[in-house]
N, C-alpha and C. Protein backbone atom coordinates (compact mmCIF):
# COMPACT_ATOMS: atom_id res chain seq x y z
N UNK A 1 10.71 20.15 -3.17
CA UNK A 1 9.45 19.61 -3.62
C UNK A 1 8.31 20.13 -2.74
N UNK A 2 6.90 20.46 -3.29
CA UNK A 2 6.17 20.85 -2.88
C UNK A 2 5.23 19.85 -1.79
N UNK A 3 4.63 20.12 -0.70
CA UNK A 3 3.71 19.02 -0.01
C UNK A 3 2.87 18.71 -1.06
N UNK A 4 2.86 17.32 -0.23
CA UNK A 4 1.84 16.29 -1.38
C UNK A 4 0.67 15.66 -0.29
N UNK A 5 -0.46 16.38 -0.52
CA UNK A 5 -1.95 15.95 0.52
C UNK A 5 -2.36 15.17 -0.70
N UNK A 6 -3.23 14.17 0.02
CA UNK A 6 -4.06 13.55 -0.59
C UNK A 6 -5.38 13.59 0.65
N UNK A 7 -6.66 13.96 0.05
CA UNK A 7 -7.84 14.65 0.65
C UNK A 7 -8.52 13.15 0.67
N UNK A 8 -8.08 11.84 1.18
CA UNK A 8 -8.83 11.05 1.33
C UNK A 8 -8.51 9.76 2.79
N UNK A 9 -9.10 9.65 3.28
CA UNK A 9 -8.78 8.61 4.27
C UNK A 9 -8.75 7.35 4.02
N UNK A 10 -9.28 6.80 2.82
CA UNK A 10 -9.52 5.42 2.17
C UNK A 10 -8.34 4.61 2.30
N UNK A 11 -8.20 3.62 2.32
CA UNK A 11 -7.37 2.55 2.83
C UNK A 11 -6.73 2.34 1.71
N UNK A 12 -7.58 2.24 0.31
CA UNK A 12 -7.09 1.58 -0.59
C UNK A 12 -6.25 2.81 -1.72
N UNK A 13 -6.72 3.93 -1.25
CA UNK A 13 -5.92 5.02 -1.82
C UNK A 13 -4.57 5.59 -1.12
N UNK A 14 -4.96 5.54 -0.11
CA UNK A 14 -3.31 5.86 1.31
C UNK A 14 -2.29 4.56 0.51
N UNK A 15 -2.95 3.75 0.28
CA UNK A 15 -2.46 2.16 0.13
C UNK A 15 -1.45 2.30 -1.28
N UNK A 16 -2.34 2.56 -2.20
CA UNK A 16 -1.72 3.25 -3.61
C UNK A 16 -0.37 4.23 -3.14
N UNK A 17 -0.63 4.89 -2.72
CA UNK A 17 -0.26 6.04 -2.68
C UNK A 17 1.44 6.01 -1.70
N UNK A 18 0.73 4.86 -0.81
CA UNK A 18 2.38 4.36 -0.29
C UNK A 18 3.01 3.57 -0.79
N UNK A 19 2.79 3.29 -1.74
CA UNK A 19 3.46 2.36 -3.00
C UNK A 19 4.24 2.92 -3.79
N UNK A 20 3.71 4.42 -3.65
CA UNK A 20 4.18 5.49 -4.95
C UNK A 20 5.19 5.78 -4.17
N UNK A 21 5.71 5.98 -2.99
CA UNK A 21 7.10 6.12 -2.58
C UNK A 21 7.22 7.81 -2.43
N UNK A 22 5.99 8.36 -2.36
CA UNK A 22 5.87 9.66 -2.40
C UNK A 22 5.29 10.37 -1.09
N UNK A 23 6.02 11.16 -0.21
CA UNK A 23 5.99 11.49 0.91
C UNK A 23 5.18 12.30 1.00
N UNK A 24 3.72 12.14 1.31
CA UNK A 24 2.62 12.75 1.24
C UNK A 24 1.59 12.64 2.74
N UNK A 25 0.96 13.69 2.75
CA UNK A 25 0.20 13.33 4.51
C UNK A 25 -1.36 13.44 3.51
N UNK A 26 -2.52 12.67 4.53
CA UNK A 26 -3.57 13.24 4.58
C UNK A 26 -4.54 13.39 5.51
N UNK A 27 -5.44 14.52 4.62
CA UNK A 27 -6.26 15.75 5.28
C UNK A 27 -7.54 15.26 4.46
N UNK A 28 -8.60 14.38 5.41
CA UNK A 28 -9.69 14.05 4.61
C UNK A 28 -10.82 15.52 4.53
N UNK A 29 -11.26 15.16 3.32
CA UNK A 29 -12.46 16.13 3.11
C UNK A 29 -13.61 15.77 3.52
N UNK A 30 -14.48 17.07 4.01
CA UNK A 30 -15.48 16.66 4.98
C UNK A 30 -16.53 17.39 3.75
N UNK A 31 -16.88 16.46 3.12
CA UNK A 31 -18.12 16.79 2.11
C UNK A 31 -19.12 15.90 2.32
N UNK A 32 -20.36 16.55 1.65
CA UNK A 32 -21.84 15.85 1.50
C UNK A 32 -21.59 15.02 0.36
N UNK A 33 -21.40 13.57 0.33
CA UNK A 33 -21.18 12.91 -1.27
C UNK A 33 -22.27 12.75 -1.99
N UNK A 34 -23.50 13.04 -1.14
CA UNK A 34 -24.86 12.95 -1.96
C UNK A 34 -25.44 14.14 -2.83
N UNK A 35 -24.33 14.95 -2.84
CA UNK A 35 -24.69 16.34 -3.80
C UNK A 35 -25.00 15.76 -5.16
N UNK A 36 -24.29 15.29 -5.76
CA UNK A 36 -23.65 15.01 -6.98
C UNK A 36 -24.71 13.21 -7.66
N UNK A 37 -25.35 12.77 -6.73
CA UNK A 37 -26.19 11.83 -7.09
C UNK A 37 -26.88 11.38 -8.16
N UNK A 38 -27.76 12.92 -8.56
CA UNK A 38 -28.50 12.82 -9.14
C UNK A 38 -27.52 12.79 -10.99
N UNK A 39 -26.67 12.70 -10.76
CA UNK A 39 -25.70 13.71 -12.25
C UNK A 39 -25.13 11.62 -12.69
N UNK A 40 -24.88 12.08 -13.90
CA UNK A 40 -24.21 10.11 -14.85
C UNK A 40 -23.07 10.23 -13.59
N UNK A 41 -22.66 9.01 -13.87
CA UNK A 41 -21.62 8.26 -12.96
C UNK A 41 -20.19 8.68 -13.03
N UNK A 42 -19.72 8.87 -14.49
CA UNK A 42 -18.48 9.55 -15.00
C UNK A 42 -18.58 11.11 -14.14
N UNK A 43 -19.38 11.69 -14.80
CA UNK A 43 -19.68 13.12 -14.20
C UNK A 43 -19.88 13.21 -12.65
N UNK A 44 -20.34 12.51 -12.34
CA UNK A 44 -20.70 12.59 -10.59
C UNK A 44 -19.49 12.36 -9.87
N UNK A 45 -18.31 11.47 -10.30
CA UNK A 45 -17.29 11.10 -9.46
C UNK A 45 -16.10 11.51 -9.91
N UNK A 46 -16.32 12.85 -11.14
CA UNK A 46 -15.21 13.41 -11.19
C UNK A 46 -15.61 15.25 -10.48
N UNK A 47 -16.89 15.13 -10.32
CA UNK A 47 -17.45 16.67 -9.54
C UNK A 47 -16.79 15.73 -8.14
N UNK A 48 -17.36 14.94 -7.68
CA UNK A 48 -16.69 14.47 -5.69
C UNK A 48 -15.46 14.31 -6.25
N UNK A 49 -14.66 14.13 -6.74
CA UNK A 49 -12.99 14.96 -6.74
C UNK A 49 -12.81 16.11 -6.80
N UNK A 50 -13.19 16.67 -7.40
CA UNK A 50 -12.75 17.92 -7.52
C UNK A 50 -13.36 19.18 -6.28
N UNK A 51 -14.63 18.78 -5.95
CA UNK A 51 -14.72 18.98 -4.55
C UNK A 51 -14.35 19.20 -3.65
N UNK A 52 -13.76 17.62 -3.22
CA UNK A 52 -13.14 17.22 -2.06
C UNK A 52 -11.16 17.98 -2.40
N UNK A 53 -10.89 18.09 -3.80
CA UNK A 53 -9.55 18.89 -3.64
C UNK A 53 -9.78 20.35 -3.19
N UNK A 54 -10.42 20.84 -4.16
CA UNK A 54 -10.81 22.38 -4.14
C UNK A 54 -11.06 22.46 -2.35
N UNK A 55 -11.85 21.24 -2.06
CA UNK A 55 -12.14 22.15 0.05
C UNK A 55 -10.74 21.87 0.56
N UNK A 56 -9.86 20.92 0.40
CA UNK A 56 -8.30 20.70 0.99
C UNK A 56 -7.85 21.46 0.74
N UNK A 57 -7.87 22.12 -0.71
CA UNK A 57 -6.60 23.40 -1.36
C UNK A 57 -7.08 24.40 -0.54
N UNK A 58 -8.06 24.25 -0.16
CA UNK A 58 -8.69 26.15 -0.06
C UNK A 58 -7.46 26.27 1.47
N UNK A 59 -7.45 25.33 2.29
CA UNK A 59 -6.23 25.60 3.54
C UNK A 59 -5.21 25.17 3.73
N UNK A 60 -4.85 24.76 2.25
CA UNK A 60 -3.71 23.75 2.13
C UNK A 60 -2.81 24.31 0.44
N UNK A 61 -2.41 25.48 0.57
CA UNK A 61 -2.62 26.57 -0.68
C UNK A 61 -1.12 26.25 -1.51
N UNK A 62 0.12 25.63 -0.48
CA UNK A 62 1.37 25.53 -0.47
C UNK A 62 1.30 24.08 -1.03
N UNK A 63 0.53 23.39 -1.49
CA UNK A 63 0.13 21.96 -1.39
C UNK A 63 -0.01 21.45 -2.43
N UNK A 64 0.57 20.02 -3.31
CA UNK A 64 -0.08 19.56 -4.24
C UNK A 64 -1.53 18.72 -3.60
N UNK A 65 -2.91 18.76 -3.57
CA UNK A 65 -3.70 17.79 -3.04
C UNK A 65 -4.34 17.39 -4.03
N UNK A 66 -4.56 15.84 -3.67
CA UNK A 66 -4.86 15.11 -4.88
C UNK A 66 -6.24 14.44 -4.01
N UNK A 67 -7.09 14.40 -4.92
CA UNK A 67 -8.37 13.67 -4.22
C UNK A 67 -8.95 12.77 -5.45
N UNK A 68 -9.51 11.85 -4.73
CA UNK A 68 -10.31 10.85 -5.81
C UNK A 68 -12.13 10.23 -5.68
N UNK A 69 -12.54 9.66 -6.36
CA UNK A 69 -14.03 9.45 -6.06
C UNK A 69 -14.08 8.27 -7.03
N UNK A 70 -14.28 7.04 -6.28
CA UNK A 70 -14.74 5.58 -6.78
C UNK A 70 -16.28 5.52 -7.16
N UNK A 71 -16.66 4.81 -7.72
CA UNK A 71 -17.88 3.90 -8.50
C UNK A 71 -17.58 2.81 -8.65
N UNK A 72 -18.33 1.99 -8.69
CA UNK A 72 -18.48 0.64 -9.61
C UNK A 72 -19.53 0.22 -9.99
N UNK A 73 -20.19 -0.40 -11.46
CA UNK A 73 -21.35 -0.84 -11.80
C UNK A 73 -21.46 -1.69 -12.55
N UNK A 74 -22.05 -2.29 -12.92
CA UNK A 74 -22.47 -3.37 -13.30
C UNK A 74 -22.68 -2.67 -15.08
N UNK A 75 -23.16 -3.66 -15.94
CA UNK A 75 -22.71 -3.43 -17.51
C UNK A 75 -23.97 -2.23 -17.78
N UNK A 76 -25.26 -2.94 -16.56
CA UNK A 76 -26.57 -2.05 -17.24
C UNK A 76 -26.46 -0.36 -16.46
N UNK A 77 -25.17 -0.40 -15.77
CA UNK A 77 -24.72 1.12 -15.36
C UNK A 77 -25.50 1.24 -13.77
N UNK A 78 -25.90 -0.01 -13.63
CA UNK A 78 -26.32 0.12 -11.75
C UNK A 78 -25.32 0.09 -10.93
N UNK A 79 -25.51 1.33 -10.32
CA UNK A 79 -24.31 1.30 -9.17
C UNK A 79 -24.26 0.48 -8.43
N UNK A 80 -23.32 -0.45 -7.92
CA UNK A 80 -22.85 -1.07 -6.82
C UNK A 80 -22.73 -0.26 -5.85
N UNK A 81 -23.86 -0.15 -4.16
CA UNK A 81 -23.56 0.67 -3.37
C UNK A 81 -23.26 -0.35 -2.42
N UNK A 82 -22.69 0.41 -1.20
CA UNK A 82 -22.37 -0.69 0.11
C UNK A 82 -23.25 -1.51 0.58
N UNK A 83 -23.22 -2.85 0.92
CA UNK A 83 -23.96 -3.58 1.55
C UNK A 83 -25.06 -2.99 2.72
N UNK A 84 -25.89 -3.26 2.95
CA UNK A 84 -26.74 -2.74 4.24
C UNK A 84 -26.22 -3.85 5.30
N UNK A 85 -26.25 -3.60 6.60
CA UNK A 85 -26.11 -4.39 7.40
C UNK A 85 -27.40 -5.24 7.39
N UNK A 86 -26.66 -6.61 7.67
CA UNK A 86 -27.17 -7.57 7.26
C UNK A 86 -27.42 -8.21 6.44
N UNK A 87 -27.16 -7.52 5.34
CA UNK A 87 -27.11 -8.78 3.79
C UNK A 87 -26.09 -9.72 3.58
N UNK A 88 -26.57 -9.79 2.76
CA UNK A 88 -25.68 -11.47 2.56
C UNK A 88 -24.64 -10.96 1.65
N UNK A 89 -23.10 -10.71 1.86
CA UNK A 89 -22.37 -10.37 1.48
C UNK A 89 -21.91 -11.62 0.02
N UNK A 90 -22.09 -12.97 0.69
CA UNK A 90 -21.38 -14.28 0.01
C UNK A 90 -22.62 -13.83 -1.12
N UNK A 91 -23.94 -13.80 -1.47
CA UNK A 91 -25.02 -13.85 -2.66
C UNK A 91 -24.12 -12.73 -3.47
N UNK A 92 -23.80 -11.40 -3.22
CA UNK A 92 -23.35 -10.71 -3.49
C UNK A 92 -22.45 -11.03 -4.57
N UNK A 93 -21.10 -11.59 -3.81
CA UNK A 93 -19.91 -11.99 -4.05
C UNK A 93 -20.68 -13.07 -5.85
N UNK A 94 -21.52 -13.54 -5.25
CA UNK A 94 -21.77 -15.11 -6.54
C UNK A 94 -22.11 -14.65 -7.60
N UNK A 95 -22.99 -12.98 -7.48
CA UNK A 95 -23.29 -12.64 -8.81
C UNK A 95 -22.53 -12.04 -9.30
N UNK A 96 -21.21 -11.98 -9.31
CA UNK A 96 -20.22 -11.48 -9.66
C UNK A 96 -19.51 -12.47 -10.97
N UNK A 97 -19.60 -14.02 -10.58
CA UNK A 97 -18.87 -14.52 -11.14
C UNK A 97 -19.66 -14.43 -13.00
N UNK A 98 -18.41 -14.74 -13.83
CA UNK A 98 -18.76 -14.24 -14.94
C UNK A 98 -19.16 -12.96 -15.30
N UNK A 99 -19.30 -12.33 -14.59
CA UNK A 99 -19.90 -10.58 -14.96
C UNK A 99 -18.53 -9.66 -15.11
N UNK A 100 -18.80 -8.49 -15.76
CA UNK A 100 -17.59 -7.73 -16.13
C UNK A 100 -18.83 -6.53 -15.42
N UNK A 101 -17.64 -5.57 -14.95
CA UNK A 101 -18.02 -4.90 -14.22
C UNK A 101 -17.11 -3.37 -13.93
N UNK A 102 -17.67 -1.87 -14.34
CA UNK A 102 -16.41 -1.07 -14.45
C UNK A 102 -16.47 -0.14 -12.99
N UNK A 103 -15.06 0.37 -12.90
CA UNK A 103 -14.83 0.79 -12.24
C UNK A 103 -14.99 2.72 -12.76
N UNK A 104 -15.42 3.60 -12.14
CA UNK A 104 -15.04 4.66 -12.72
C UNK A 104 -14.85 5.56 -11.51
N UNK A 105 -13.15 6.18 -11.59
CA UNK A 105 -12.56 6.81 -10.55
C UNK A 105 -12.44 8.38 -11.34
N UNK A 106 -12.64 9.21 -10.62
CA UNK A 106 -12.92 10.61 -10.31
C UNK A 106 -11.40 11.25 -10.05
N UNK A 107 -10.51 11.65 -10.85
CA UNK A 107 -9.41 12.13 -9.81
C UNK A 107 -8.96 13.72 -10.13
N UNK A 108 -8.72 14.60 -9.27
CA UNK A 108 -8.36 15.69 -9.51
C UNK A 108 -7.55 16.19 -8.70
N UNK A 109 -6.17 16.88 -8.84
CA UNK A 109 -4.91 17.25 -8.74
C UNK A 109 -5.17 18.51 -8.59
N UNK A 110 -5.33 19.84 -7.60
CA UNK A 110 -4.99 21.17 -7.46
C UNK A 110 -3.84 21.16 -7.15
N UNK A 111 -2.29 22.22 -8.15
CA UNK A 111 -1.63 22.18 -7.55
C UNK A 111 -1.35 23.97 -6.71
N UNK A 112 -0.18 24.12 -6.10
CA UNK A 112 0.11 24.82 -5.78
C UNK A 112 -0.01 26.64 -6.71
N UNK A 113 -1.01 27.12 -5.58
CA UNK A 113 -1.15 28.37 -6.36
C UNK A 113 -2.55 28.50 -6.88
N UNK A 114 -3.50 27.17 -6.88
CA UNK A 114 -4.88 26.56 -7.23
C UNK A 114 -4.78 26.21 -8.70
N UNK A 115 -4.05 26.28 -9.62
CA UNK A 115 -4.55 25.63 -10.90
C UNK A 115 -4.81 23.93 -10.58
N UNK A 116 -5.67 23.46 -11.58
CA UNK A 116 -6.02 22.37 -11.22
C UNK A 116 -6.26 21.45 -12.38
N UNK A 117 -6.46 20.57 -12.51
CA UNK A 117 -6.94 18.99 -13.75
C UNK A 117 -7.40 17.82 -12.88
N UNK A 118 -8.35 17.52 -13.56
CA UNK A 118 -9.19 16.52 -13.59
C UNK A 118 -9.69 14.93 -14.25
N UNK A 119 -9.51 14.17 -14.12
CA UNK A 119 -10.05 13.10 -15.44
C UNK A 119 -10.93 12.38 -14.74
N UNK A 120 -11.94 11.42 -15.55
CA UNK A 120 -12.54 10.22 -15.34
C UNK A 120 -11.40 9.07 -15.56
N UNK A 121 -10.74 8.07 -14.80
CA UNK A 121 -10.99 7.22 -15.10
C UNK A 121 -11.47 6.00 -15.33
N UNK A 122 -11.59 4.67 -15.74
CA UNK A 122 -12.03 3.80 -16.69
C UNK A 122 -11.98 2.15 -16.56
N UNK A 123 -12.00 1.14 -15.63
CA UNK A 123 -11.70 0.33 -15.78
C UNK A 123 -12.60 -0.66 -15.75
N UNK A 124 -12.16 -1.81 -16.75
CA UNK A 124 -13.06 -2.73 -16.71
C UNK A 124 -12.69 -4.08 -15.94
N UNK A 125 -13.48 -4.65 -15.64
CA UNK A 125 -12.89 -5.76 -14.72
C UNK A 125 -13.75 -7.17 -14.87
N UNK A 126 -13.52 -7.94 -15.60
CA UNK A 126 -14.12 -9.32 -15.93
C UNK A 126 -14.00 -10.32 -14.68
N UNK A 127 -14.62 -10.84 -13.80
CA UNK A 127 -14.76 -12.30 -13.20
C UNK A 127 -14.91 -13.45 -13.94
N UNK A 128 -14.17 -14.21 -13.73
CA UNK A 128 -13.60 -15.99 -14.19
C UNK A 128 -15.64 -16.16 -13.85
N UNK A 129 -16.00 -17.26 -14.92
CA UNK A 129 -17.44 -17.96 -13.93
C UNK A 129 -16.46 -19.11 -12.87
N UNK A 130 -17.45 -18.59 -11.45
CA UNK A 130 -16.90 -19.28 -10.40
C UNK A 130 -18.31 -20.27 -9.62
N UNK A 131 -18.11 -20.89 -9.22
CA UNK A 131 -19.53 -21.91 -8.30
C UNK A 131 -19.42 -21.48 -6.93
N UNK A 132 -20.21 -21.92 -6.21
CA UNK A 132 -20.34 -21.48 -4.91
C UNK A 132 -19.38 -22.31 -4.21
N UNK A 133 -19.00 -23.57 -4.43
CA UNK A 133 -18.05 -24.10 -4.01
C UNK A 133 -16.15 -23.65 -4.08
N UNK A 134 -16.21 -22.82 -5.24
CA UNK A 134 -15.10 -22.11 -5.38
C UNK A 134 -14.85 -21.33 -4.17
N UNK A 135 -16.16 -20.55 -4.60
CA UNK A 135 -16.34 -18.89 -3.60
C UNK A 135 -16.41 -19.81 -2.19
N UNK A 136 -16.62 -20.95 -1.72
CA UNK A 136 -16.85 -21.31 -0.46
C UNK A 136 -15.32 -21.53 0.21
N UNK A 137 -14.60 -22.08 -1.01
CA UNK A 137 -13.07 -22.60 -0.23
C UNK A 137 -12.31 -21.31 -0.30
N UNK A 138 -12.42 -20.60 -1.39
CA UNK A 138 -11.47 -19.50 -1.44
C UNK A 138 -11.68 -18.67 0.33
N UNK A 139 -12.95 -18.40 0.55
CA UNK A 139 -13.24 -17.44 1.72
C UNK A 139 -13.54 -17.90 3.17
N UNK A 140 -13.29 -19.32 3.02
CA UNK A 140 -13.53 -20.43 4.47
C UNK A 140 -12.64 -19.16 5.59
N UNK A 141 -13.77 -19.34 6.62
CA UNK A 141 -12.95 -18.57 7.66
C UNK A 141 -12.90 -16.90 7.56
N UNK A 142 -12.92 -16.71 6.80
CA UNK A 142 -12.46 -14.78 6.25
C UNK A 142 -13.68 -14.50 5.71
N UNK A 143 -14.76 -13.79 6.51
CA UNK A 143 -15.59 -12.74 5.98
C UNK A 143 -15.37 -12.07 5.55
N UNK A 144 -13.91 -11.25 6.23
CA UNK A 144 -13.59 -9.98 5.52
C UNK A 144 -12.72 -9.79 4.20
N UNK A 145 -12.58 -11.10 3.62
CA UNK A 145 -11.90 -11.45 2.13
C UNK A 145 -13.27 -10.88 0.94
N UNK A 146 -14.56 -11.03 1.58
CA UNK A 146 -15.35 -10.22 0.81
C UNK A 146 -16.08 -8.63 1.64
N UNK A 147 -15.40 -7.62 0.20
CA UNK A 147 -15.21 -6.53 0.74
C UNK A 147 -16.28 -5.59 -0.20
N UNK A 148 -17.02 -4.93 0.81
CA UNK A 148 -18.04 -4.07 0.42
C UNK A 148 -19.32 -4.85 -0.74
N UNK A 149 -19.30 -5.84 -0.14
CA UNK A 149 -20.37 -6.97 -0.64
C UNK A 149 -20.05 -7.18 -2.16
N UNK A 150 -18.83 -7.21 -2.30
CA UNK A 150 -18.33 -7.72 -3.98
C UNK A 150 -17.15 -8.53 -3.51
N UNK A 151 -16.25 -9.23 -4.39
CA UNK A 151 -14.95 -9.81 -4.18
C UNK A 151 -13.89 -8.48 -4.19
N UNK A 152 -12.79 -8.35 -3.48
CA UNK A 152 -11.48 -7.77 -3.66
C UNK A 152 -11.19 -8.28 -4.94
N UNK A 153 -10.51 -7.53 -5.01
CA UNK A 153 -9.30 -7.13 -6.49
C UNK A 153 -8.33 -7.22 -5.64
N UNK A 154 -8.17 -6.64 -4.65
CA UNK A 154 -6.89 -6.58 -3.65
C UNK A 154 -5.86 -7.76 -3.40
N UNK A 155 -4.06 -7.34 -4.33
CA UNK A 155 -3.67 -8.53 -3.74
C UNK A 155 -3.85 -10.01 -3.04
N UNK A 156 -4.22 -9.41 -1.63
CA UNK A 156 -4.49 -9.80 -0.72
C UNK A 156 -5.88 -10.53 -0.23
N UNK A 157 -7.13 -10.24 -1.87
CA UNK A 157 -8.35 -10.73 -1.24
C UNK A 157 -8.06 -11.97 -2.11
N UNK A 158 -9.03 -12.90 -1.83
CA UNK A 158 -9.23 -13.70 -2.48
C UNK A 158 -9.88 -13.98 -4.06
N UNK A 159 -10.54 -12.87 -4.16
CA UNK A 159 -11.34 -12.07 -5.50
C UNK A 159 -10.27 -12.15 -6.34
N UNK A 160 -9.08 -11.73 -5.92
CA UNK A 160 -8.27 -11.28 -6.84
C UNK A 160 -7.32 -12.54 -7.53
N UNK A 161 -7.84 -13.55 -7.36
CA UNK A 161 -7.35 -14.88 -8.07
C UNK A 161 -8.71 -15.31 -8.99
N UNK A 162 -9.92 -14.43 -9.01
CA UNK A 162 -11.17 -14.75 -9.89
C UNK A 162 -11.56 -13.52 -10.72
N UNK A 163 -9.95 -12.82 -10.92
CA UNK A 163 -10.30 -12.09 -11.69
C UNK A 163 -9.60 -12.81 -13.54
N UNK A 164 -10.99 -12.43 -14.27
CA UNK A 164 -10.18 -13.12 -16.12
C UNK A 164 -9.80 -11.69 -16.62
N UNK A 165 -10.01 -10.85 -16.96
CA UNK A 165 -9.06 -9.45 -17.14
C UNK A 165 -9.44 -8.58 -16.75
N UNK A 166 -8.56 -7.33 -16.68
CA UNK A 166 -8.75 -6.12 -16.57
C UNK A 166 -8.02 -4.94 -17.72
N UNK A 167 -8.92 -4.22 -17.60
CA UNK A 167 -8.43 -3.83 -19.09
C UNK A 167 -8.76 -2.02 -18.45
N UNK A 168 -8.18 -1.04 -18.79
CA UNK A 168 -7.91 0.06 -17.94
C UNK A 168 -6.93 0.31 -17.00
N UNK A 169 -7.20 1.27 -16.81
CA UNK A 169 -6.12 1.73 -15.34
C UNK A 169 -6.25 1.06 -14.16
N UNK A 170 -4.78 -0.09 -14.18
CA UNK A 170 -4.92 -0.76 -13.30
C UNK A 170 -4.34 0.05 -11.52
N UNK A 171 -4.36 0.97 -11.34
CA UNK A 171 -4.43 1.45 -9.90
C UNK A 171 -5.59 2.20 -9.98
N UNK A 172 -6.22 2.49 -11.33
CA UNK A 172 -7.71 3.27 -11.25
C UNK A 172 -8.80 2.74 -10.81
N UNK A 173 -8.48 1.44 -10.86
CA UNK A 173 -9.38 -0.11 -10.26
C UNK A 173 -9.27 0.46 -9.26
N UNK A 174 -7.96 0.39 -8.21
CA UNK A 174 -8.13 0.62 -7.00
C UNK A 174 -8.41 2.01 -6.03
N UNK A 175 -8.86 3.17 -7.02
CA UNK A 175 -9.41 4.33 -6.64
C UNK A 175 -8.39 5.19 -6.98
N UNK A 176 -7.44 5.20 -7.68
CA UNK A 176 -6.20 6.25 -7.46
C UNK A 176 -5.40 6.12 -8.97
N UNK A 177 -5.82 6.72 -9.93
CA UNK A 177 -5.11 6.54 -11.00
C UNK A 177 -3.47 7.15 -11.17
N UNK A 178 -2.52 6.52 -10.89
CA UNK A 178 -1.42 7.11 -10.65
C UNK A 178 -1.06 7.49 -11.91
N UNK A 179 -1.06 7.54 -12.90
CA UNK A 179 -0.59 7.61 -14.28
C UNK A 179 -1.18 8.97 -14.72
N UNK A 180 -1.93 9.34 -14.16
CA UNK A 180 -2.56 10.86 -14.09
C UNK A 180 -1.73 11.40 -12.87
N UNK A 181 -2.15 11.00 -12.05
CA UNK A 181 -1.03 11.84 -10.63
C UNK A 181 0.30 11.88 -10.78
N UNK A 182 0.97 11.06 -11.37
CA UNK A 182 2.39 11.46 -11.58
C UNK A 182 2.55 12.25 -12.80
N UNK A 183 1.64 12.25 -13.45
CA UNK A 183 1.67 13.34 -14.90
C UNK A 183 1.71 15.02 -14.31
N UNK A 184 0.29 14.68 -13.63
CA UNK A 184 0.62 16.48 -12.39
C UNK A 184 1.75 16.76 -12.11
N UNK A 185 2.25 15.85 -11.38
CA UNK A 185 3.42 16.05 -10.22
C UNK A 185 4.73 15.96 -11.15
N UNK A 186 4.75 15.47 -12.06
CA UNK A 186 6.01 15.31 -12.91
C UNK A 186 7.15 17.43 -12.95
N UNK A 187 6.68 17.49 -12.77
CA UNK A 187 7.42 18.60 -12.73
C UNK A 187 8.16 19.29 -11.55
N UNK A 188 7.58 18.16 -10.12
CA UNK A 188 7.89 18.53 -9.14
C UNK A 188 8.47 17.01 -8.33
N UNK A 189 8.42 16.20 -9.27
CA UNK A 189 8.96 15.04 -8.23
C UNK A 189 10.65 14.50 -8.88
């Protein structure tokens, strides 16, 4: 079997990715992510994949590398960007409840030899309506249960008991559409 890079340092993609049971190292890409800004959201975060593979493949030639590029926005297509230090992460978290909200992940697969594929994917993600008293007991104690000034989806956050559906690629939620990556790799795993 061929090496399997994945061109990202993200927690929640390494995370995926050691789930997949697939013996893979990574080699983060050192790109400008503000190239691609000005371009729609679908299009912008499937160019920062393909990017960030194409700069891994270029020294990593023996390699399947797989790279990905998250979004999330709101219905009127406003990006959700990271909190600034100092905001109020919990206000954040409240306008969430009742809102559906998509995810759109960027992923692209160079394999060995440089041929390569790409997709957008797609997910939608509905919040339960919650009160501040919900959001107050769920996160007593744990700031870090709210993550990047929205609720987790994550197992492990508390968000992820205020979610009412998800409808899409459910590891595409979490930055890493495996159902595309094992479609690449299917010939080599």
């Amino acid at each position: 079997m061929s090496r399997i890079v994945l061109a990202s340092g993200s927690f929640l993609k390494n995370f995926v990715m050691d789930k997949s049971k697939l013996d893979f190292e990574v080699i983060e890409a050192d790109i400008d992510e503000s190239i691609f800004d000005d371009k729609p959201i679908a299009e912008r975060v499937r160019l920062l994949a393909e990017k960030k593979a194409e700069k891994v493949a270029d020294d990593n030639g023996d390699a399947f590398v797989i790279a990905a590029d998250t979004l999330t926005c709101d219905d009127a297509g406003n990006v959700f960007s990271k909190p600034e230090p100092g905001s109020d992460p919990f206000k954040a978290a409240m306008e969430l409840s009742g809102q559906t909200i998509g995810v759109y992940t960027g992923c692209c697969v160079v394999k060995p030899g440089g041929e390569h594929a790409s997709i957008v994917s797609y997910t939608s993600l509905t919040y339960q309506h919650f009160d501040e008293q919900l959001l107050h007991r769920l996160i007593d104690g744990d700031d870090g249960a709210i993550r990047s000034g929205a609720l987790g989806i994550f197992f492990d956050a508390p968000g992820f008991t205020l979610i009412e559906k998800i409808d899409g690629s459910y590891s595409g939620a979490y930055g890493l559409p495996m159902e595309f990556v094992y479609s690449q790799l299917s010939s080599d795993i």
